[in-house]
Protein backbone atom coordinates (compact mmCIF):
# COMPACT_ATOMS: atom_id res chain seq x y z
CA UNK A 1 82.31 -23.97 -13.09
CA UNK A 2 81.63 -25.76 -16.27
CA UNK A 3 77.58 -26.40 -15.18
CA UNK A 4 77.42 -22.31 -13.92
CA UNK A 5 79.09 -21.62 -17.56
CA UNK A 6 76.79 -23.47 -19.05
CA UNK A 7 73.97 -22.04 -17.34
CA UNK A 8 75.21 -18.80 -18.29
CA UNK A 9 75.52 -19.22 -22.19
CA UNK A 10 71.79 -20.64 -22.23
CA UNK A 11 70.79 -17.51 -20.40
CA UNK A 12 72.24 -15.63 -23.64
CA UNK A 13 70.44 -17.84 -25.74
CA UNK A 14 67.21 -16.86 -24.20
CA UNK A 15 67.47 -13.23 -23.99
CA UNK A 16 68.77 -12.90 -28.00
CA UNK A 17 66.10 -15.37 -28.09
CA UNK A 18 63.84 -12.92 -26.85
CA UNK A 19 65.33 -9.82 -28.29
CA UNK A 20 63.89 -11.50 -31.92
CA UNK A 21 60.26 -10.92 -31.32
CA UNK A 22 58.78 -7.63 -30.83
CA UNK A 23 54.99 -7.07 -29.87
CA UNK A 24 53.15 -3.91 -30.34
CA UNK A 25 49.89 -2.17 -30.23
CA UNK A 26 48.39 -5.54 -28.24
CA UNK A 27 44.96 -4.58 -26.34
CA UNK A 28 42.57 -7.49 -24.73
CA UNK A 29 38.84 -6.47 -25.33
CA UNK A 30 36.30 -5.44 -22.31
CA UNK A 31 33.67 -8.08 -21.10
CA UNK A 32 30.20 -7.79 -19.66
CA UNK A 33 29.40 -9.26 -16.15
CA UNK A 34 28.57 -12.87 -17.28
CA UNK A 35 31.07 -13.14 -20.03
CA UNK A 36 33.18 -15.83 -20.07
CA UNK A 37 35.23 -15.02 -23.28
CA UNK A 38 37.21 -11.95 -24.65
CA UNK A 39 39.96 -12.07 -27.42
CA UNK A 40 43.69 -10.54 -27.22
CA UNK A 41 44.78 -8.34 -30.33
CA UNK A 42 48.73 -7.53 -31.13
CA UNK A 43 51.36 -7.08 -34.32
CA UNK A 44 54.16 -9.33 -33.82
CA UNK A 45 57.27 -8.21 -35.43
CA UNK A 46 60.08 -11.16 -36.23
CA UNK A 47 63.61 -10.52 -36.83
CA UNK A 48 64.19 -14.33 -37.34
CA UNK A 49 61.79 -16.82 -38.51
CA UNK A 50 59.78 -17.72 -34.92
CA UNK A 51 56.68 -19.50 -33.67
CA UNK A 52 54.21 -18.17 -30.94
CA UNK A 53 53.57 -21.46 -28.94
CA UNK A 54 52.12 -20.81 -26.61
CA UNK A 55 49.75 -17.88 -24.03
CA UNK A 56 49.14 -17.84 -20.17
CA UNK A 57 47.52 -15.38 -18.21
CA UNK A 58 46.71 -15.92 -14.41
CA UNK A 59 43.28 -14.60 -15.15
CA UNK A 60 42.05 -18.48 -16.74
CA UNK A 61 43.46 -21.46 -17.47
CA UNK A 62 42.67 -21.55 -20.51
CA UNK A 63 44.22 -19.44 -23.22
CA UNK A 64 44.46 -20.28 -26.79
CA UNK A 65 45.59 -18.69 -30.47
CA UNK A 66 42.48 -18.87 -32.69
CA UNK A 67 41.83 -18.68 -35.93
CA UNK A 68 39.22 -17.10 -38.13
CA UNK A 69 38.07 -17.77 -41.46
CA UNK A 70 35.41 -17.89 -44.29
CA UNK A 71 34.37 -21.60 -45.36
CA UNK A 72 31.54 -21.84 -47.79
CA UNK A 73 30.50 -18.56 -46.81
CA UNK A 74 30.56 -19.13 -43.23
CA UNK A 75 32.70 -17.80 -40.97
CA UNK A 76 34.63 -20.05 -38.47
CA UNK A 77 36.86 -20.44 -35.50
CA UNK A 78 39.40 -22.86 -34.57
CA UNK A 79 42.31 -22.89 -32.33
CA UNK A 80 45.68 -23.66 -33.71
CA UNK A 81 48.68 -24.93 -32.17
CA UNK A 82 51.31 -22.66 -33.17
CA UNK A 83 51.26 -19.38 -35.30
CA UNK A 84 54.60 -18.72 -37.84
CA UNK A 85 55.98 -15.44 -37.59
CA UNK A 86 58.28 -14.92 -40.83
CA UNK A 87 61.85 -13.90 -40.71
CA UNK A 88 61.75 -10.03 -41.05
CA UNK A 89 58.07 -10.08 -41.32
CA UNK A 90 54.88 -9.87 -39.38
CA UNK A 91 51.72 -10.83 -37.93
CA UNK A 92 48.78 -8.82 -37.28
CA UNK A 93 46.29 -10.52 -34.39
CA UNK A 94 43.05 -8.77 -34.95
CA UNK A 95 39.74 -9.26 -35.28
CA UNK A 96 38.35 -11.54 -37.29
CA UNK A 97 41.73 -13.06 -38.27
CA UNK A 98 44.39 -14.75 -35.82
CA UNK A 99 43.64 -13.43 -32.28
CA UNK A 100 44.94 -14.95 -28.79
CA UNK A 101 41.50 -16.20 -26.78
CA UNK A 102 40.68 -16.36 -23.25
CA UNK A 103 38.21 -18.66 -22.46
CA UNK A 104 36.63 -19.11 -18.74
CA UNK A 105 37.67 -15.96 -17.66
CA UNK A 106 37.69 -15.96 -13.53
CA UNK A 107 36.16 -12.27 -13.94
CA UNK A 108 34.98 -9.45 -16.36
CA UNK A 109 37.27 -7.15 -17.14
CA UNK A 110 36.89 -4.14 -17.32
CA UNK A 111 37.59 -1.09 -19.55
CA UNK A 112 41.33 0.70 -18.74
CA UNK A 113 42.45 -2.07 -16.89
CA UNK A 114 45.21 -4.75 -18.01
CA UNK A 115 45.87 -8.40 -18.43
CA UNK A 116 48.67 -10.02 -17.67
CA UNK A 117 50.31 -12.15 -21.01
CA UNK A 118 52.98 -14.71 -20.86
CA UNK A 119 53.42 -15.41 -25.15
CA UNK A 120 56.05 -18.68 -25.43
CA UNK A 121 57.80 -18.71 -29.02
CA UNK A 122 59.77 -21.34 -30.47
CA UNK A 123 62.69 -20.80 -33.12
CA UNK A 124 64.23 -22.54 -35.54
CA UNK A 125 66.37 -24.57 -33.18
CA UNK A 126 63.69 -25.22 -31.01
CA UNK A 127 64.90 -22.93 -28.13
CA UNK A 128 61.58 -21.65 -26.32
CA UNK A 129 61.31 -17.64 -25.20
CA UNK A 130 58.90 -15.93 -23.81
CA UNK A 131 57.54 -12.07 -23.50
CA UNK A 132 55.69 -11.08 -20.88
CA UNK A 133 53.30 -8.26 -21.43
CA UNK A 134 50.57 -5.82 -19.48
CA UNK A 135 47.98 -5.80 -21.99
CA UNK A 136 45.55 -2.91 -21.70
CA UNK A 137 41.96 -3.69 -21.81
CA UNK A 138 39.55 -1.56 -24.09
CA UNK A 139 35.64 -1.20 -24.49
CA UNK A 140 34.20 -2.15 -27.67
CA UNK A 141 33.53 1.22 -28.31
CA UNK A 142 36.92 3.03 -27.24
CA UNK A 143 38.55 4.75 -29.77
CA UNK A 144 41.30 2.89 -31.58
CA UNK A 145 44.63 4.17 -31.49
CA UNK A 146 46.68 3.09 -34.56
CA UNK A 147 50.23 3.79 -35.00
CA UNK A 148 51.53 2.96 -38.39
């Protein structure tokens, strides 16, 4: 009783766990046949102070948060271990700032289809959650809708 209790109260954790991060307007970019590489765009919405840890897609095995930046007027890249999502606040990933990468790509993909997106984030406490998203996929060209 005591270990199916137990079970049960970490369950809670998890899902008000989950319930503290909400994701919106996320869209992966289209390849070209040959492309290894595409980047993952999203607002991530806190209600507590939370860390996104970690991405996984079946579609590589690698899959990273990036970074990019100006330094001495060149612009760089750089993956970084965890990105802080304020209490109350938000995170835009976009281009050209903080964007989720997928590198070695098993195949293209293509406009109007979808990725599938596990994002792990971390809390406070350290308790891990994760939200697991069908990310559309858009040409460069497609026309951006923005909801504000």
């Amino acid at each position: 009783m005591l270990k199916l209790l137990t079970a049960f109260i970490f369950l809670l954790a998890a899902v008000a766990a989950h319930a503290q991060v909400e994701v919106s307007d996320a869209w992966a970019r289209a390849t070209g046949q040959g492309q290894k590489t595409t980047g993952v765009f999203m607002n991530l919405t806190a209600k507590k102070a939370t860390r996104l840890v970690g991405v996984k897609t079946d579609l590589t095995s690698t899959a990273e948060v990036h970074e990019m930046k100006m330094e001495k007027d060149v612009m760089k890249m750089a993956a970084v271990p965890s990105l802080n999502v304020p209490a109350g606040g938000a995170v835009e990933l976009k281009p050209g700032g903080y964007h989720v990468m997928l590198m070695d790509l098993k195949a293209p993909l293509a406009d109007k289809a979808t990725v599938p997106i596990t994002l792990t984030f971390e809390n406070a406490k350290g308790v891990k959650s994760q939200v697991e998203l069908q990310v559309p996929v858009r040409a460069m060209n497609a026309k951006m809708d923005h909801k504000h």
